[in-house]
PDB file of N, CA and C in Angstrom:
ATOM      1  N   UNK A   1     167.299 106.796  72.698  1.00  0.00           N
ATOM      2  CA  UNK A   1     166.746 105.911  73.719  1.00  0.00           C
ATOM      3  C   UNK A   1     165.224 105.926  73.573  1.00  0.00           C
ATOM      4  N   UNK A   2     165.025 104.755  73.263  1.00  0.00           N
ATOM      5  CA  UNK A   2     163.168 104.210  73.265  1.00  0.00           C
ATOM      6  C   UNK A   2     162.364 104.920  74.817  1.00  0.00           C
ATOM      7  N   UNK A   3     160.910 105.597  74.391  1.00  0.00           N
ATOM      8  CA  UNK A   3     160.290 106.145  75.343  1.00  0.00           C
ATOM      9  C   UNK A   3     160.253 105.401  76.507  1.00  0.00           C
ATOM     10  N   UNK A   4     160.132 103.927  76.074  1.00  0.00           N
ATOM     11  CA  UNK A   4     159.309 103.157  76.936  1.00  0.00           C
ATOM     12  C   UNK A   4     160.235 102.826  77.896  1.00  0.00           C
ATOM     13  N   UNK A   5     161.391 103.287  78.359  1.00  0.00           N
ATOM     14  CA  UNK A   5     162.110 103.249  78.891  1.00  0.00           C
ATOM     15  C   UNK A   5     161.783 104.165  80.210  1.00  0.00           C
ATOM     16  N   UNK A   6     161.146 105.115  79.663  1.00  0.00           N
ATOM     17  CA  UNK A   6     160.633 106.018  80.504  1.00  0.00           C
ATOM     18  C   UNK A   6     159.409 105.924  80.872  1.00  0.00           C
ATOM     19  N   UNK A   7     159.326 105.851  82.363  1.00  0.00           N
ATOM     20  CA  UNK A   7     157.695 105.898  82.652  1.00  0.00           C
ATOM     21  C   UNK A   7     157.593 106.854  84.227  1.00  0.00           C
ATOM     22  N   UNK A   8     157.240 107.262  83.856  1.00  0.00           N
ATOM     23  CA  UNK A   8     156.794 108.238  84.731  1.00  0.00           C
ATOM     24  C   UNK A   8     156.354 108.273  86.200  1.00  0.00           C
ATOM     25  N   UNK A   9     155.661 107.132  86.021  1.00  0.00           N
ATOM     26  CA  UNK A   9     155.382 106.392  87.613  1.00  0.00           C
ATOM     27  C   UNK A   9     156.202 105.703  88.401  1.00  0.00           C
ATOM     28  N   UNK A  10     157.513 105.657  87.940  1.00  0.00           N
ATOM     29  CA  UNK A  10     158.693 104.961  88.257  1.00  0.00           C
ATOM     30  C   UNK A  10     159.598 105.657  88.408  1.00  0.00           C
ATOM     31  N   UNK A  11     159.582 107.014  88.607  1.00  0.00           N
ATOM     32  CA  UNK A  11     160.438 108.383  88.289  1.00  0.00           C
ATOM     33  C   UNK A  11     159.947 109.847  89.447  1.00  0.00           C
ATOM     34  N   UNK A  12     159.334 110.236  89.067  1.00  0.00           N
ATOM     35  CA  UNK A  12     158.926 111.272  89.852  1.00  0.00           C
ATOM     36  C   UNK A  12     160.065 112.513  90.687  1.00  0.00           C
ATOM     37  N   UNK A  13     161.227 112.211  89.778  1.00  0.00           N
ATOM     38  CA  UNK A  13     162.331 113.393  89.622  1.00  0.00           C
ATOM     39  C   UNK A  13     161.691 114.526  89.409  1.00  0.00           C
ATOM     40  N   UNK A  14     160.952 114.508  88.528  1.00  0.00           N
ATOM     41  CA  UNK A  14     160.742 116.240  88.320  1.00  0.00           C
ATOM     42  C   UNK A  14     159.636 116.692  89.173  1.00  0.00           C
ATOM     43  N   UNK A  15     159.257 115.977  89.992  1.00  0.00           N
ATOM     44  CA  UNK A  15     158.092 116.513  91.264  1.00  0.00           C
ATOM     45  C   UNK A  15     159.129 116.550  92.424  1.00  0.00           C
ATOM     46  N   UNK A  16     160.445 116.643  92.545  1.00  0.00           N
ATOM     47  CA  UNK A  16     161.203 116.773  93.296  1.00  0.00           C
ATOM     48  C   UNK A  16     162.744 117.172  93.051  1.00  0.00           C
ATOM     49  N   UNK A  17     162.257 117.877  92.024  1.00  0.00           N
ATOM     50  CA  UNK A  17     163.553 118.706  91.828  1.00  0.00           C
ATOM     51  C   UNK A  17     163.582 120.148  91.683  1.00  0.00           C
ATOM     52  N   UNK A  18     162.859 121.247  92.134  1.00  0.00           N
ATOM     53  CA  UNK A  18     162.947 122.346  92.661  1.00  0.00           C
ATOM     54  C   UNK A  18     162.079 123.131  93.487  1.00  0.00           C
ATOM     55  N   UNK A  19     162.305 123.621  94.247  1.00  0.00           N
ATOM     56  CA  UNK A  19     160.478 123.658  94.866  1.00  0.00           C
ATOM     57  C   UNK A  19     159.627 125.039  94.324  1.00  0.00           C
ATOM     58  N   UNK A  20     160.717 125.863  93.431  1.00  0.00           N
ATOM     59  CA  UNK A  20     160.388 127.039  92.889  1.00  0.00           C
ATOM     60  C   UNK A  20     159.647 127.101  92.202  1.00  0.00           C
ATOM     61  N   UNK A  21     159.706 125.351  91.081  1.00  0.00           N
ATOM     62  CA  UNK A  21     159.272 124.856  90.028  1.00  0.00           C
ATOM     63  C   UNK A  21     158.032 124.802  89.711  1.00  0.00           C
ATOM     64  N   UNK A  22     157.623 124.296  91.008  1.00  0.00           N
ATOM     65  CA  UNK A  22     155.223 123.622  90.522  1.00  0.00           C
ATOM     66  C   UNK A  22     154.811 125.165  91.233  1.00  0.00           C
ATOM     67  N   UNK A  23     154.856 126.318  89.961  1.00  0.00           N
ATOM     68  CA  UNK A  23     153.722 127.125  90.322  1.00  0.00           C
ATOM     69  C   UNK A  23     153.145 127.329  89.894  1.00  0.00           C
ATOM     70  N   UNK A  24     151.851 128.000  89.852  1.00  0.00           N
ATOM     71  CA  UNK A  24     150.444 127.723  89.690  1.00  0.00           C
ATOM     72  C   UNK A  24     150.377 129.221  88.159  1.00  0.00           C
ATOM     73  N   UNK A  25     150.635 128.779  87.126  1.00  0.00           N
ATOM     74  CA  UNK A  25     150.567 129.876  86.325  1.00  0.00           C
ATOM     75  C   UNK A  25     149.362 130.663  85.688  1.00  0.00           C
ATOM     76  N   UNK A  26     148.344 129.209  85.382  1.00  0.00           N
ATOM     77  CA  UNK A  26     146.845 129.507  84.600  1.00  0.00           C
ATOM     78  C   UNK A  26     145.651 130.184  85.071  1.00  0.00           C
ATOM     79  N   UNK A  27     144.807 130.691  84.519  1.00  0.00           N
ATOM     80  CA  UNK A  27     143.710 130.532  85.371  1.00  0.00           C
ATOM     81  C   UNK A  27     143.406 129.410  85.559  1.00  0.00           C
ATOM     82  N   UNK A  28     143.027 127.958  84.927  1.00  0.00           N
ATOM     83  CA  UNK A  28     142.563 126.648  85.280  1.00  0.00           C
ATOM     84  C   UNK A  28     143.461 126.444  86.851  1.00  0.00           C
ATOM     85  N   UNK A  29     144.609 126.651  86.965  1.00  0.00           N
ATOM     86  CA  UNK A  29     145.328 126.186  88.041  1.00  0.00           C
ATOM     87  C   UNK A  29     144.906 127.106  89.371  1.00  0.00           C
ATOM     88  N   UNK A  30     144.211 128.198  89.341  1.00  0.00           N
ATOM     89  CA  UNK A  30     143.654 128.917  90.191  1.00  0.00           C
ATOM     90  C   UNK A  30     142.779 128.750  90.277  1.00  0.00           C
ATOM     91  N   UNK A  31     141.802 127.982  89.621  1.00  0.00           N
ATOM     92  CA  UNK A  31     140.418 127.843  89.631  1.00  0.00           C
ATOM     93  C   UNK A  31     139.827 126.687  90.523  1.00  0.00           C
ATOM     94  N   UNK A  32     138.606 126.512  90.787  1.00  0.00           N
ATOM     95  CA  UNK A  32     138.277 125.172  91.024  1.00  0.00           C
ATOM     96  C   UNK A  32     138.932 123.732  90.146  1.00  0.00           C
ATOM     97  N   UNK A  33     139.287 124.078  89.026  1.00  0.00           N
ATOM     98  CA  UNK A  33     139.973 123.154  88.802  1.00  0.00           C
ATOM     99  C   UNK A  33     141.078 122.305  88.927  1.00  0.00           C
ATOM    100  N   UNK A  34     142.069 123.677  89.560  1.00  0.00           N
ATOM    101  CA  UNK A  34     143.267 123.653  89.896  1.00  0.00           C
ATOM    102  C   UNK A  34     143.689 122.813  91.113  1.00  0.00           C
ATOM    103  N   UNK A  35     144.871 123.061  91.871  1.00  0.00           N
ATOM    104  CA  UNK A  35     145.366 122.028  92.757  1.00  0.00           C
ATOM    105  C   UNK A  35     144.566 122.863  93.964  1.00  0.00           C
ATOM    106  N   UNK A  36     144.231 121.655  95.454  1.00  0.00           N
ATOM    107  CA  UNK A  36     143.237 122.243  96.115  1.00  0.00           C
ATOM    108  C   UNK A  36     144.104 123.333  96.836  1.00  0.00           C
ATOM    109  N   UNK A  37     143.090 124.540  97.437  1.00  0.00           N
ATOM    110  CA  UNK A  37     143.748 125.479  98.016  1.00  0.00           C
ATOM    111  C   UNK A  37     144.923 124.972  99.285  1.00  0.00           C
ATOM    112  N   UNK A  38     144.572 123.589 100.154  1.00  0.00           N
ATOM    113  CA  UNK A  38     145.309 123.456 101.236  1.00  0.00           C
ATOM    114  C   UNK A  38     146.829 123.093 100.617  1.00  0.00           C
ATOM    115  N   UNK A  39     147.088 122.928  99.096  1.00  0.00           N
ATOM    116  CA  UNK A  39     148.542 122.474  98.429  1.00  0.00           C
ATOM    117  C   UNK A  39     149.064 123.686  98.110  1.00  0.00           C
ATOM    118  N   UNK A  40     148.409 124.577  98.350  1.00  0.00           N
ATOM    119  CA  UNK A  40     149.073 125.963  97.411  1.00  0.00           C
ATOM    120  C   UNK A  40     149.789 127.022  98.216  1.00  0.00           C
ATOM    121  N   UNK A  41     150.402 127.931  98.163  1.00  0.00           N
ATOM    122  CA  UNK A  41     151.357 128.676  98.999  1.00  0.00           C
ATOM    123  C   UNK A  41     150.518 129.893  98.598  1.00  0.00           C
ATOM    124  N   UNK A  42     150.647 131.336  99.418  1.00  0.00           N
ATOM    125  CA  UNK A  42     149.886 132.139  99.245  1.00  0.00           C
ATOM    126  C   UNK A  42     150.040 132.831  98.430  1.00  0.00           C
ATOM    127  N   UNK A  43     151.929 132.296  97.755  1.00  0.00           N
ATOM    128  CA  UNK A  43     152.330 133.122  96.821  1.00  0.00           C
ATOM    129  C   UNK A  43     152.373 132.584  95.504  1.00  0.00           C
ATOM    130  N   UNK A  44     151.454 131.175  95.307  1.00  0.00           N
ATOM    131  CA  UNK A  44     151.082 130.569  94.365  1.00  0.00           C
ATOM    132  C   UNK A  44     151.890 129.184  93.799  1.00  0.00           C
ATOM    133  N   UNK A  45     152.531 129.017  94.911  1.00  0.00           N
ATOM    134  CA  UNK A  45     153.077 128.035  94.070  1.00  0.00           C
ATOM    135  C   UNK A  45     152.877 126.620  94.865  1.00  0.00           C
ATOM    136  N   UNK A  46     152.709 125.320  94.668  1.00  0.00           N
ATOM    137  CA  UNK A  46     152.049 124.030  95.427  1.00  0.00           C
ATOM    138  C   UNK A  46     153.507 123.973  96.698  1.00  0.00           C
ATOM    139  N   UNK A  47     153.004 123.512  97.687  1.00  0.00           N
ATOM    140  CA  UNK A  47     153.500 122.792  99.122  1.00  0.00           C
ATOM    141  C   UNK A  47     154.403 122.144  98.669  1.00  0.00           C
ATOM    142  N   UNK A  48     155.718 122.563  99.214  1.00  0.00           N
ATOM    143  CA  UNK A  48     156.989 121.621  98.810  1.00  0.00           C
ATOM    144  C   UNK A  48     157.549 120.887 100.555  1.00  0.00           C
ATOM    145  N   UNK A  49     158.114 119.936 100.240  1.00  0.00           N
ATOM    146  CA  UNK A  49     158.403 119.864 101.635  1.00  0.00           C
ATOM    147  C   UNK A  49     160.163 119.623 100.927  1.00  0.00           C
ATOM    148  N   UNK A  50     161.081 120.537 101.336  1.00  0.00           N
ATOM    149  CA  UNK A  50     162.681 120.482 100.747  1.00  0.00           C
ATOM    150  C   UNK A  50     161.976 120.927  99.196  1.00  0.00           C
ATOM    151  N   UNK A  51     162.036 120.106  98.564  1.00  0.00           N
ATOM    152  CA  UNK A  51     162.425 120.393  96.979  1.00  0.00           C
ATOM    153  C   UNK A  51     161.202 119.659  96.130  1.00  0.00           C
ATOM    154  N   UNK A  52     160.699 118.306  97.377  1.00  0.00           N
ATOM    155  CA  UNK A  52     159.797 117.502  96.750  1.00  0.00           C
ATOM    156  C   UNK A  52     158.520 118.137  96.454  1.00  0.00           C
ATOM    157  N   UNK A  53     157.719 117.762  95.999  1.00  0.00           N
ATOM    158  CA  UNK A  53     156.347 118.385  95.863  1.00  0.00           C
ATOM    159  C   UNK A  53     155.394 117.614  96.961  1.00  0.00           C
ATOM    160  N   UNK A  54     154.611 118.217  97.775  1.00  0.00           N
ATOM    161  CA  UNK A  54     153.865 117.599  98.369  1.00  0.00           C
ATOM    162  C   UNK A  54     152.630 116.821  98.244  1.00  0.00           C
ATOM    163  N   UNK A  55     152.612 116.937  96.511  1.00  0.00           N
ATOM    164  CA  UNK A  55     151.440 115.781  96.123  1.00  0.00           C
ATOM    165  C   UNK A  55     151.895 115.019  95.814  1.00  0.00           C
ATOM    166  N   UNK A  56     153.473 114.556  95.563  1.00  0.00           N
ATOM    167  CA  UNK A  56     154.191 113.714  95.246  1.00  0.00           C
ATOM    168  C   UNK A  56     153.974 112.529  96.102  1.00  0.00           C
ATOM    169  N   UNK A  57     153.616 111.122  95.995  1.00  0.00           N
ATOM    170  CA  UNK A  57     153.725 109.958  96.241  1.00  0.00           C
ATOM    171  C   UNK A  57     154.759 109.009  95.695  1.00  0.00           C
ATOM    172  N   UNK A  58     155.565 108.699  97.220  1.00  0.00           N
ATOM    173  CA  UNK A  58     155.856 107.311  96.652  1.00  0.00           C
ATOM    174  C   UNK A  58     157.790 108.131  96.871  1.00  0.00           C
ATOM    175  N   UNK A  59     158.226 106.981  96.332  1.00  0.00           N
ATOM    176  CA  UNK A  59     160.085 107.611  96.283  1.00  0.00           C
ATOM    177  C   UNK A  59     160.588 107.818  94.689  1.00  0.00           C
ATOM    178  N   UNK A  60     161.315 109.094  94.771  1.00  0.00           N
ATOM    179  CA  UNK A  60     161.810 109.166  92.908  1.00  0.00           C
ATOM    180  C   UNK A  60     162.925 108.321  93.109  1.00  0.00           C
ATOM    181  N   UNK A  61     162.057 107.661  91.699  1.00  0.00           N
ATOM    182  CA  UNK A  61     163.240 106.456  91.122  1.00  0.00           C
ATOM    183  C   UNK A  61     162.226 105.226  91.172  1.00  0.00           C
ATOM    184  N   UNK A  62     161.616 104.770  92.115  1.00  0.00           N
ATOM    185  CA  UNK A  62     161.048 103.970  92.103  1.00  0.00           C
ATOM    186  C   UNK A  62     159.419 104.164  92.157  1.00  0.00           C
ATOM    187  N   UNK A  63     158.110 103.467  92.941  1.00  0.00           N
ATOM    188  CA  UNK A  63     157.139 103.784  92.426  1.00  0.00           C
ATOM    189  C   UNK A  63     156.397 104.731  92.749  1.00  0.00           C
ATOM    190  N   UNK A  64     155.937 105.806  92.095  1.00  0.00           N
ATOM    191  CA  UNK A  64     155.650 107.273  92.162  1.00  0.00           C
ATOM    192  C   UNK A  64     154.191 107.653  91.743  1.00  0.00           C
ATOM    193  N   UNK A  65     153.315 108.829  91.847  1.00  0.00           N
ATOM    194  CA  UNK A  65     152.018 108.944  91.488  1.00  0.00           C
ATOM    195  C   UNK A  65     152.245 110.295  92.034  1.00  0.00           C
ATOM    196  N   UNK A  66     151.231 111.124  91.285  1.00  0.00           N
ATOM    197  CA  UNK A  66     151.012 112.622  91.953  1.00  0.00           C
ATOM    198  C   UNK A  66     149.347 111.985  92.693  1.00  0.00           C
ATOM    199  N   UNK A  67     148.885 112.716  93.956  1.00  0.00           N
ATOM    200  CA  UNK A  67     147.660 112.296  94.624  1.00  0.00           C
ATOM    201  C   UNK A  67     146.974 113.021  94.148  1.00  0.00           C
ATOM    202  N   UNK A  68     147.091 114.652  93.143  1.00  0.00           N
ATOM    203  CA  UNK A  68     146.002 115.522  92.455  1.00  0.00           C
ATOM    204  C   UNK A  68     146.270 115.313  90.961  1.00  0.00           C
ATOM    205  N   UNK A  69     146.846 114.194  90.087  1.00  0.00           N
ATOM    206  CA  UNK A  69     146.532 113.851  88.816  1.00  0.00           C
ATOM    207  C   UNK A  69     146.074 114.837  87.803  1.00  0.00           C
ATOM    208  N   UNK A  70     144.639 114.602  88.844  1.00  0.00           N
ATOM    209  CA  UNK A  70     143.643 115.011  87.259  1.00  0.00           C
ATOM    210  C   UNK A  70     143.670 116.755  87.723  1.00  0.00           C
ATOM    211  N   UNK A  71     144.234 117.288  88.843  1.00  0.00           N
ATOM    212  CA  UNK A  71     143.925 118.909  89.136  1.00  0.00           C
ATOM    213  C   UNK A  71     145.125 119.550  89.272  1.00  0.00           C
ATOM    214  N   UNK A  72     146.668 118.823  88.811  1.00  0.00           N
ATOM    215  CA  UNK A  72     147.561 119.325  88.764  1.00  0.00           C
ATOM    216  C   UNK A  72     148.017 120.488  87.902  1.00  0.00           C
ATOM    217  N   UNK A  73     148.688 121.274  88.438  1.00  0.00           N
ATOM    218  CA  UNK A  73     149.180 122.578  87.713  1.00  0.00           C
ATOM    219  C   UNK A  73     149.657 122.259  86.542  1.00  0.00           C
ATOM    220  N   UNK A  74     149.717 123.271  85.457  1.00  0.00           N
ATOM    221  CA  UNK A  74     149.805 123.226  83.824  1.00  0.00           C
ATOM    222  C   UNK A  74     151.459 122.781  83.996  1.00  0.00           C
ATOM    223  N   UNK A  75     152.093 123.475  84.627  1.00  0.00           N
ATOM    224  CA  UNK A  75     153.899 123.176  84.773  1.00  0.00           C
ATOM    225  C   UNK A  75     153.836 121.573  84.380  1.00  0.00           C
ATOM    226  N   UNK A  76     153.151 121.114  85.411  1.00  0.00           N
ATOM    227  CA  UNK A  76     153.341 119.314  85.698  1.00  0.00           C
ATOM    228  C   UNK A  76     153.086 118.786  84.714  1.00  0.00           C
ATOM    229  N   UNK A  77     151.851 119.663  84.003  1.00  0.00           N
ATOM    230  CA  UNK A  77     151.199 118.705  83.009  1.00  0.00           C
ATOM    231  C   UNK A  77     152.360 119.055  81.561  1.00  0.00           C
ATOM    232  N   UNK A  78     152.918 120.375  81.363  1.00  0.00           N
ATOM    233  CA  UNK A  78     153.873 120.351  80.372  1.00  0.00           C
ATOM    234  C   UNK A  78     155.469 119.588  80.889  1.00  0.00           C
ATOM    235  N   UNK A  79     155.460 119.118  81.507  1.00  0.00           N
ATOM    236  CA  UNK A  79     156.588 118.799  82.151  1.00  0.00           C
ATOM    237  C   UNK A  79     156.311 116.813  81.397  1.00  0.00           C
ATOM    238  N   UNK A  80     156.440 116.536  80.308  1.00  0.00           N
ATOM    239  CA  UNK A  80     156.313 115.929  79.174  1.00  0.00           C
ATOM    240  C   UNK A  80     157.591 114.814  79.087  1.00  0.00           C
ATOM    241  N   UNK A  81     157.666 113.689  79.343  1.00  0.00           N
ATOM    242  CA  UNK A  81     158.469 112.215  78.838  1.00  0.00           C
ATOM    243  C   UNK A  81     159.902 112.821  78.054  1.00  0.00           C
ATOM    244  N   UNK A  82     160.770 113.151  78.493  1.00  0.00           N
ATOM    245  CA  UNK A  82     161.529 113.047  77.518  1.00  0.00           C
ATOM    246  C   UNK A  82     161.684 114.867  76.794  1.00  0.00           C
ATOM    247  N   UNK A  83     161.040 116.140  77.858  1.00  0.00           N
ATOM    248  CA  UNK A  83     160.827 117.029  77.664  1.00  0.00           C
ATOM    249  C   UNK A  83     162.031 117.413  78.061  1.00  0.00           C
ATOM    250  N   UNK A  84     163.169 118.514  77.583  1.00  0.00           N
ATOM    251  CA  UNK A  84     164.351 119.018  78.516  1.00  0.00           C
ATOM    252  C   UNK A  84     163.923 119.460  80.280  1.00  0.00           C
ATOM    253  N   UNK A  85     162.846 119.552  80.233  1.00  0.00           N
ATOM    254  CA  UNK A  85     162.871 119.397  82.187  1.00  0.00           C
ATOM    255  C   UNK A  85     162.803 118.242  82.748  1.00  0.00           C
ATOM    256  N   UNK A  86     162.255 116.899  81.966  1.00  0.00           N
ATOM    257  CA  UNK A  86     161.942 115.659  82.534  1.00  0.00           C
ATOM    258  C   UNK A  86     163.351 115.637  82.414  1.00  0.00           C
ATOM    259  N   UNK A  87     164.630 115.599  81.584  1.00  0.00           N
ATOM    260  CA  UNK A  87     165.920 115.004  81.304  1.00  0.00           C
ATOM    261  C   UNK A  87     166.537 115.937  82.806  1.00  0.00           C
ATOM    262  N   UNK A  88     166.718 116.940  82.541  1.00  0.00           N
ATOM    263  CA  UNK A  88     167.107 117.428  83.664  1.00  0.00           C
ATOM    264  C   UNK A  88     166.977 117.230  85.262  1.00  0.00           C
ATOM    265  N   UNK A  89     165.618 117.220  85.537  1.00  0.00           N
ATOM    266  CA  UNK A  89     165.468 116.638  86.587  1.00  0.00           C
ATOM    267  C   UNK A  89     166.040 114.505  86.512  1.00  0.00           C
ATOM    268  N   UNK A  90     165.576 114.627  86.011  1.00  0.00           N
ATOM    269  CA  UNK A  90     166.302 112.596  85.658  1.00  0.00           C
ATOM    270  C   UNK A  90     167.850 112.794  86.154  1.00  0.00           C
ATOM    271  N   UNK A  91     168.536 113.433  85.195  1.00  0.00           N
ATOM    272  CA  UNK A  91     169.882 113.731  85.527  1.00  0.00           C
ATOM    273  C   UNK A  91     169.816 113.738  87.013  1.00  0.00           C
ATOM    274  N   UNK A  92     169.543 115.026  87.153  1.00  0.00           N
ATOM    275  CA  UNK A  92     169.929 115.336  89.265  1.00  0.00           C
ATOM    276  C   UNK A  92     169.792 114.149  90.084  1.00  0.00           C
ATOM    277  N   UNK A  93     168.982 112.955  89.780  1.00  0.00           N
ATOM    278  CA  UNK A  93     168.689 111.941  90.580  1.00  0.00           C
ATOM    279  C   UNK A  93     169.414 110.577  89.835  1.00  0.00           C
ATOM    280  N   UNK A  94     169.701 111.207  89.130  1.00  0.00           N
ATOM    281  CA  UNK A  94     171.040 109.940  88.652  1.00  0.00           C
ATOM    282  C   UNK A  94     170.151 108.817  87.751  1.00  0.00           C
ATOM    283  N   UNK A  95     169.297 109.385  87.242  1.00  0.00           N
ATOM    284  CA  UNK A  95     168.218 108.317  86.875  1.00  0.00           C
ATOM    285  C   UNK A  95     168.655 108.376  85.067  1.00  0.00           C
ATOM    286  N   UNK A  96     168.563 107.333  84.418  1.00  0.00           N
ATOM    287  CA  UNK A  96     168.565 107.074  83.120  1.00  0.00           C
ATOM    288  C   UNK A  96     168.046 108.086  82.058  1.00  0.00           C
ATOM    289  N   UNK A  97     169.006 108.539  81.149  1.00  0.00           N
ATOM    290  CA  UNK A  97     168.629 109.534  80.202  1.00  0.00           C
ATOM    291  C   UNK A  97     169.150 109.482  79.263  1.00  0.00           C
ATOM    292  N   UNK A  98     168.698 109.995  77.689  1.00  0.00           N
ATOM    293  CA  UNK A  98     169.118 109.734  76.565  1.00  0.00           C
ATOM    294  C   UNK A  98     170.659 110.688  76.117  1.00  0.00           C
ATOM    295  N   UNK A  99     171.331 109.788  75.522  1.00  0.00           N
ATOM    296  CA  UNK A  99     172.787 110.689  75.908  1.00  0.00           C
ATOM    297  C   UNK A  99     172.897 112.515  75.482  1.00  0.00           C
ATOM    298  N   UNK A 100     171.965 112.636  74.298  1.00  0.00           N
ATOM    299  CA  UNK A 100     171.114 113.926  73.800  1.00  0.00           C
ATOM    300  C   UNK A 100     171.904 115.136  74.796  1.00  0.00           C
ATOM    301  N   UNK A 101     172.253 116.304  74.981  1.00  0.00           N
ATOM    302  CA  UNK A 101     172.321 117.121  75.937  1.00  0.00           C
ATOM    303  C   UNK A 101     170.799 118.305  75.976  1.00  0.00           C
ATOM    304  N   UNK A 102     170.709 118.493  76.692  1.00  0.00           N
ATOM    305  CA  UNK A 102     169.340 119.468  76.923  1.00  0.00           C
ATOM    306  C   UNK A 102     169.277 120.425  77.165  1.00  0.00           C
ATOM    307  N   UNK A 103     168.557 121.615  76.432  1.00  0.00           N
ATOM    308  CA  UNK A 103     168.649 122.746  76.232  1.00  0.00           C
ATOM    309  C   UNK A 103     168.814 123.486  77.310  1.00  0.00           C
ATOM    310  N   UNK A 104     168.250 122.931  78.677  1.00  0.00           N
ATOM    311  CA  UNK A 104     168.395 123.708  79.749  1.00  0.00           C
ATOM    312  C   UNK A 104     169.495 122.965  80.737  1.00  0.00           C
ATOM    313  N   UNK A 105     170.441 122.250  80.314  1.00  0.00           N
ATOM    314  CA  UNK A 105     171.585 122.056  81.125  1.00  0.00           C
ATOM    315  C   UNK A 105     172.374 123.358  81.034  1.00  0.00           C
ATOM    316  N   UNK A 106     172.478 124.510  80.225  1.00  0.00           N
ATOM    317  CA  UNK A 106     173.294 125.627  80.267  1.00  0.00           C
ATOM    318  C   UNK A 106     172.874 126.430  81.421  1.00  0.00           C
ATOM    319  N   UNK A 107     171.894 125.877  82.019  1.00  0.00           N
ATOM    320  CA  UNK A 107     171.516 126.838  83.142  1.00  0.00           C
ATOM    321  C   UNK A 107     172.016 126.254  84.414  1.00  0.00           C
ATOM    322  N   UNK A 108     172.608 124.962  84.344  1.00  0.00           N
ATOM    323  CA  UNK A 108     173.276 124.953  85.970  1.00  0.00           C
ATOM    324  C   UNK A 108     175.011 124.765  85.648  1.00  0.00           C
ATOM    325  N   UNK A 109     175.446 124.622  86.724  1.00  0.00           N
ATOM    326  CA  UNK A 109     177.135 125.239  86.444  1.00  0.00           C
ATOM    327  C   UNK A 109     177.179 122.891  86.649  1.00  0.00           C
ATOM    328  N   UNK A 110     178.708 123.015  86.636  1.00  0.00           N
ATOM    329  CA  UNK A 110     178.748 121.381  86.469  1.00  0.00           C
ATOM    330  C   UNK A 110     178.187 120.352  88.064  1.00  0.00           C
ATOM    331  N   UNK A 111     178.505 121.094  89.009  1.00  0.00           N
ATOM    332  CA  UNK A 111     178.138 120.544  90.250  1.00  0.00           C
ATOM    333  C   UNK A 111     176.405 120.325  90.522  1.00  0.00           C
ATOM    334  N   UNK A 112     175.682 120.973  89.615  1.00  0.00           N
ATOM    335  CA  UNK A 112     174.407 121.074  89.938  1.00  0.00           C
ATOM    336  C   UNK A 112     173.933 121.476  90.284  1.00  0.00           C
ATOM    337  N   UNK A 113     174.576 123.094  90.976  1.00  0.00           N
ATOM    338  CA  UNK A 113     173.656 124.069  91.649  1.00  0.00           C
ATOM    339  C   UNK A 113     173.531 124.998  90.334  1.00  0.00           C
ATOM    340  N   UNK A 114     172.499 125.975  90.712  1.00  0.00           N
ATOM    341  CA  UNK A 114     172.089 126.794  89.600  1.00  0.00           C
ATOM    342  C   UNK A 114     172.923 127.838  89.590  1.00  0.00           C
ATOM    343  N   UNK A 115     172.692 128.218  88.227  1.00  0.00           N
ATOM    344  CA  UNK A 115     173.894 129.366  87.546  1.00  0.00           C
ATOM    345  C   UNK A 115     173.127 130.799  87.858  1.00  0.00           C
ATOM    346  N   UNK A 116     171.994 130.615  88.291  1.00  0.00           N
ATOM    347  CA  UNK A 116     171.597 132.034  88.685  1.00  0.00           C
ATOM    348  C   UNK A 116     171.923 132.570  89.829  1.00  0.00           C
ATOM    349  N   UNK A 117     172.360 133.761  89.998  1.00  0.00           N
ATOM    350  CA  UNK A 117     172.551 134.327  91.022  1.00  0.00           C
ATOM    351  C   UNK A 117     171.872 134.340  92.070  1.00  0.00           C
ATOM    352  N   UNK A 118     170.461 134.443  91.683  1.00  0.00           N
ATOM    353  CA  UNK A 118     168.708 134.494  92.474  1.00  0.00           C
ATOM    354  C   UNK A 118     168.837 133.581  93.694  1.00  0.00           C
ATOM    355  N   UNK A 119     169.450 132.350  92.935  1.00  0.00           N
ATOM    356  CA  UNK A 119     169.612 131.229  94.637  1.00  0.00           C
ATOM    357  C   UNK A 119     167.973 130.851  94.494  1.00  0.00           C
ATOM    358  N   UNK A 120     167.243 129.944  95.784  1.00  0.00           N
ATOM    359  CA  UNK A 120     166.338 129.489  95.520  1.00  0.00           C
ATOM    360  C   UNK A 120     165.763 130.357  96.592  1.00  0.00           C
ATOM    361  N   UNK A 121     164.244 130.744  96.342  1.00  0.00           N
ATOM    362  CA  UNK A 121     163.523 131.892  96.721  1.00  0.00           C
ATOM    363  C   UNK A 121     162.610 131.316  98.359  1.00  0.00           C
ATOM    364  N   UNK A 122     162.950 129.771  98.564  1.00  0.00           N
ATOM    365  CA  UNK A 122     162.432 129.503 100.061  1.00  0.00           C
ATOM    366  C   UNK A 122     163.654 128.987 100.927  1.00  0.00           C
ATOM    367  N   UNK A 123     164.212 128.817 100.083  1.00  0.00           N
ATOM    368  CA  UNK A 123     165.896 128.614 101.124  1.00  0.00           C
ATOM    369  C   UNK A 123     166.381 129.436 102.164  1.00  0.00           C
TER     370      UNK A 123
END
């Protein structure tokens, strides 16, 4: 399946598919550069509200934007078109994906909850 199929601003699945997900790993992402302190949790990881991300704009699936772009965490920024987390999250929202299977579908069981025991750590 052609990239251009995929656009990102029309999607915004993977800014709303775990809330465990956007944390702040780098120094750049801790820094002044990083996402502003009022998005961040004390335990480092950005403001989720449920699962979504709270810089997330707009509805996944249709038209989408992060509001910190240019100061978003390294996760977001490796979180790449067509990357096994962009497919994955796509999947969960029923959104269009290349028939390909992805390296990290072995990590949830068939219903879509996760295969880890851990469970999700703000639930």
């Amino acid at each position: 399946m052609p990239s251009d199929l995929f656009d990102c601003n029309r999607c915004g699945a993977c800014c709303s598919y775990l809330a465990d997900w956007p944390q702040l790993t780098t120094a750049r992402d801790r820094g002044p550069d990083g996402p502003p302190a009022h998005m961040v949790t004390e335990d480092g990881y950005m403001h989720c509200h449920g699962d979504r991300c709270s810089a997330l704009v707009g509805e996944v699936g249709g038209r989408t934007g992060c509001s910190i772009y240019e100061r978003r965490p390294q996760v977001c920024r490796d979180c790449t078109i067509e990357s096994p987390s962009c497919l994955v999250a796509r999947r969960a929202f029923g959104l269009v994906v290349p028939e390909q299977r992805s390296s990290l579908d072995d990590l949830f069981t068939p219903d879509g909850s996760s295969g880890s025991s851990a469970g999700n750590r703000r639930g």
